[in-house]
Protein backbone atom coordinates (compact mmCIF):
# COMPACT_ATOMS: atom_id res chain seq x y z
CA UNK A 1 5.95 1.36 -15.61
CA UNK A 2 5.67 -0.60 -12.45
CA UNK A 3 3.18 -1.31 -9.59
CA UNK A 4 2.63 1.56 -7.40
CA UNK A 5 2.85 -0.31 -3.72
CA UNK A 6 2.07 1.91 -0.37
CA UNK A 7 4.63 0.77 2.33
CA UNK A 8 3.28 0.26 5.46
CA UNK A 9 4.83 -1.03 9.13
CA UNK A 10 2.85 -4.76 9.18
CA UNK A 11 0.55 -6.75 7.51
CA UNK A 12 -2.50 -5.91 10.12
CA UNK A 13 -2.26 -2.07 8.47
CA UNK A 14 -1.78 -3.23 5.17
CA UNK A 15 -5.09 -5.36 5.52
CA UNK A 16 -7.10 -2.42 7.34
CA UNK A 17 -5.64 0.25 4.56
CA UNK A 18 -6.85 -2.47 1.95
CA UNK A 19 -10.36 -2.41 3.58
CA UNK A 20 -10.41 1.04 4.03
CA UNK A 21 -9.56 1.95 0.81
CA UNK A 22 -11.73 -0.59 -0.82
CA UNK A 23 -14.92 1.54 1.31
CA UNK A 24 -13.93 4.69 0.07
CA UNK A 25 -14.30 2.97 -3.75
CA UNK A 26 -10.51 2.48 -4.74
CA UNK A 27 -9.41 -0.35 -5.79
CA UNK A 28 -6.26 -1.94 -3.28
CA UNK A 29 -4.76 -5.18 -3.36
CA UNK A 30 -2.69 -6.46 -0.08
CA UNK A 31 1.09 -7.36 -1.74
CA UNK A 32 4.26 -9.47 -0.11
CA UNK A 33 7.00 -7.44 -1.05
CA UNK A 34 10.76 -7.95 -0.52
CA UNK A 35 11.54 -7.47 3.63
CA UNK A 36 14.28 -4.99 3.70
CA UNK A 37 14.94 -2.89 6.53
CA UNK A 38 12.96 0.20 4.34
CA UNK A 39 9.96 -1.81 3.68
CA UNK A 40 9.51 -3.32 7.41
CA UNK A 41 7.38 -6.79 7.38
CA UNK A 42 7.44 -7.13 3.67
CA UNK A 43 3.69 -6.15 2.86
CA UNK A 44 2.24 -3.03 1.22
CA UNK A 45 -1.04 -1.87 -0.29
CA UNK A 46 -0.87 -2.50 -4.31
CA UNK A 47 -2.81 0.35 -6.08
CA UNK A 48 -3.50 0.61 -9.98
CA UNK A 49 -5.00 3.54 -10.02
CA UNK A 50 -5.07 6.69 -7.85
CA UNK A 51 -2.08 6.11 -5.26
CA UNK A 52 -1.48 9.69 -4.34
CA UNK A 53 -5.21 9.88 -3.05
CA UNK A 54 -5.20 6.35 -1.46
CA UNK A 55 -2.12 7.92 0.48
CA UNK A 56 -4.28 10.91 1.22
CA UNK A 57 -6.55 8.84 3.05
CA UNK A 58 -4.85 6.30 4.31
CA UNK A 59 -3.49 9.51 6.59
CA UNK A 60 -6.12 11.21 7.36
CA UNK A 61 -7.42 7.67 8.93
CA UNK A 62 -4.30 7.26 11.26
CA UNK A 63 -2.51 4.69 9.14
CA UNK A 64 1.29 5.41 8.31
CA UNK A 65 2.91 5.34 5.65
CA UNK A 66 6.52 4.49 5.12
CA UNK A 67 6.81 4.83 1.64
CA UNK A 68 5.97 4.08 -2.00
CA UNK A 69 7.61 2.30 -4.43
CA UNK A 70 7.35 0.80 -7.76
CA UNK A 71 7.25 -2.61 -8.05
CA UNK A 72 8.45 -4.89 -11.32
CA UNK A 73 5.10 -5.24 -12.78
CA UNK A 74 5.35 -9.27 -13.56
CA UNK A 75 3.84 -10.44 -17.13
């Protein structure tokens, strides 16, 4: 299974969703991801555990979201 990574539009929103996220008591890790013309600046919000909520609130706080994917999880 691979790492769930929140897409987001630059690195400033990844950083704010990371802070925010990390507030509300989930754990989120700022990742550099592959730039593609999906996945915008090539950042996104790592999250072990709970990704559909951190996208829950990562809305409701005015932060969009481009997408999810699943990263190769690396050993």
């Amino acid at each position: 299974m691979g790492k769930p990574v929140i897409l987001v539009s630059s690195v400033t929103y990844a950083m704010k969703g990371r802070d925010l996220l990390t507030r509300r008591g989930v754990r989120a890790y700022v990742e550099r991801i592959p730039p593609s013309s999906t996945t915008g600046c090539g950042y996104g919000i790592y999250v072990p555990h709970g990704a559909d909520e951190a996208e829950r609130i990562l809305t409701e706080n005015g932060i969009k979201i481009l997408g999810r994917l699943e990263q190769e999880a690396r050993p």
